[in-house]
Protein backbone atom coordinates (compact mmCIF):
# COMPACT_ATOMS: atom_id res chain seq x y z
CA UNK A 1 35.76 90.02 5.44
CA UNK A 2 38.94 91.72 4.32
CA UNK A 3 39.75 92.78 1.24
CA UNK A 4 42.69 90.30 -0.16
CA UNK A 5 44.71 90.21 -3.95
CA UNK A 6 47.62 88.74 -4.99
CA UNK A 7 50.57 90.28 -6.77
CA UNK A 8 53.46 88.39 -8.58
CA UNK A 9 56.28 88.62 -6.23
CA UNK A 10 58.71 91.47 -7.42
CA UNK A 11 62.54 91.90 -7.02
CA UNK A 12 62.02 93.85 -4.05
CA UNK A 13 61.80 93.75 -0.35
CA UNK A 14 58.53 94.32 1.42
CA UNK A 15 60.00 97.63 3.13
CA UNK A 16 60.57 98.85 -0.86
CA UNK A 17 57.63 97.89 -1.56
CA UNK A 18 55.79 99.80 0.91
CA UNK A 19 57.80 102.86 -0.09
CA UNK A 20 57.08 102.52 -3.19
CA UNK A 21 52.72 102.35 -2.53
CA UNK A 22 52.51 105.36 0.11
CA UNK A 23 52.63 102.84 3.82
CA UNK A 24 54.99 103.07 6.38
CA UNK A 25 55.95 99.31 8.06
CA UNK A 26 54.78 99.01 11.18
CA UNK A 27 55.83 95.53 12.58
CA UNK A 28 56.12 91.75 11.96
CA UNK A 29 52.83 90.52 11.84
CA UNK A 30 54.09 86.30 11.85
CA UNK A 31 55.59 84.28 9.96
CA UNK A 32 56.68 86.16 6.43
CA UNK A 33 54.31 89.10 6.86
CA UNK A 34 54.20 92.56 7.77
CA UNK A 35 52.13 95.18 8.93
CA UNK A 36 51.95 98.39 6.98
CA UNK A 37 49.74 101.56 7.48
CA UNK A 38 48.94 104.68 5.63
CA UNK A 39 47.58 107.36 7.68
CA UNK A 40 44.67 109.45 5.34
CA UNK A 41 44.82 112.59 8.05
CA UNK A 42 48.00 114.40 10.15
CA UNK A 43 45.92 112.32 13.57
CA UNK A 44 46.91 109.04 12.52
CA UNK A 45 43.24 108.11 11.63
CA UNK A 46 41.36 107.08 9.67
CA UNK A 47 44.57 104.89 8.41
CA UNK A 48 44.93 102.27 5.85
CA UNK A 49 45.89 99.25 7.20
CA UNK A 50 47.67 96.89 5.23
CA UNK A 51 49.36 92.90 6.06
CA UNK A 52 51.46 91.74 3.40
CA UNK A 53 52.17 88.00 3.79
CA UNK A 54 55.50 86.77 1.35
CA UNK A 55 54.35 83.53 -0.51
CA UNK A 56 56.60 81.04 -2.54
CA UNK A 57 55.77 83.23 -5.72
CA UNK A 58 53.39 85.71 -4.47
CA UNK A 59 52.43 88.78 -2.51
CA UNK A 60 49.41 87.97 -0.25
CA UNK A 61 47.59 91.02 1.00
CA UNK A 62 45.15 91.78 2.80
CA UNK A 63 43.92 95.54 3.62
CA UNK A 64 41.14 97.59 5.56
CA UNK A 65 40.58 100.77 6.63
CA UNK A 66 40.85 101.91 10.26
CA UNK A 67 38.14 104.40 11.14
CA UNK A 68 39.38 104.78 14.91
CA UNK A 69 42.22 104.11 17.44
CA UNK A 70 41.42 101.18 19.56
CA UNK A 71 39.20 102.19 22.41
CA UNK A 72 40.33 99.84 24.82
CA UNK A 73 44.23 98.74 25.70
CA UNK A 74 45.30 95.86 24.73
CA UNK A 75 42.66 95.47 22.00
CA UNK A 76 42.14 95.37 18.19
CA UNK A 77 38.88 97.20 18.19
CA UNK A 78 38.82 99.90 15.87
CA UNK A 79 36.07 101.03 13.78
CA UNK A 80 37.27 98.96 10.54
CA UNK A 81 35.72 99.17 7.10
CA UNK A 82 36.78 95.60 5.42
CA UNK A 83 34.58 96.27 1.99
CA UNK A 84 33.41 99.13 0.03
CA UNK A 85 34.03 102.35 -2.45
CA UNK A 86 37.31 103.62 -0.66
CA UNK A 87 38.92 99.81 0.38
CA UNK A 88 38.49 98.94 -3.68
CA UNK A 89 39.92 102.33 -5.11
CA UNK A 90 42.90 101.42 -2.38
CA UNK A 91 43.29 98.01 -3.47
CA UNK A 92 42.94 99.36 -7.16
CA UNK A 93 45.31 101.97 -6.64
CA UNK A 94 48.19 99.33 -4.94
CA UNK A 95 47.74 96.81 -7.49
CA UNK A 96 48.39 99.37 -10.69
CA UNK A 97 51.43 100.67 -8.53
CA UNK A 98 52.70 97.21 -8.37
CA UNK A 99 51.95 96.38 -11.57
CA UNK A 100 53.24 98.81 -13.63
C-alpha cells in the first residue's frame, strides 16, 4: 500500500510545488496528476517517487520509494518500499514544507 496525505490546495502550480519540496516533474501521470521524483544518490536510485493528483480543494498524494530501476523494459518493477521509517520522515518532511 502506498503511502497517501492530503494537503489544502495552495496558490500554486504543481511544477512550484515540486520546486518548492526537492522533486523534479517527470510526466503526466492521467487525468490532473503528475509524476514527480527525487533522486537520494548522483545514479538516479534509490529515488523518491511521488504522484500528485489535483482535487476540487485538495492535493492528493501518494509517494514510495524506488529501491531499483526497472529490470525489465516496458515494466514498473522496481524494488519499491510503500511503508516504513524513511517513506514517513518523507511524507513528514513534504507535508511541514507545504504547510508552513
Amino acid at each position: 500500500m502506498d503511502m497517501r496525505f492530503e494537503i489544502n490546495k495552495p496558490r500554486e502550480g504543481v511544477v512550484s510545488i515540486a520546486r518548492k519540496i526537492g522533486y523534479t516533474p517527470q510526466r503526466a501521470a492521467g487525468p490532473n496528476e503528475v509524476s514527480l521524483i527525487r533522486p537520494l544518490e548522483r545514479g538516479g536510485y534509490p529515488r523518491f517517487h511521488l504522484y500528485v493528483k489535483e482535487l476540487e480543494k485538495a492535493l492528493l498524494f501518494n509517494l514510495h520509494l524506488d529501491q531499483k530501476r526497472p529490470i525489465y523494459a516496458g515494466t514498473s518493477a522496481h524494488g519499491g518500499e510503500y511503508e516504513g521509517e524513511v517513506v514517513e520522515a518523507e511524507a513528514a518532511r513534504i507535508k511541514s514544507t507545504l504547510t508552513q
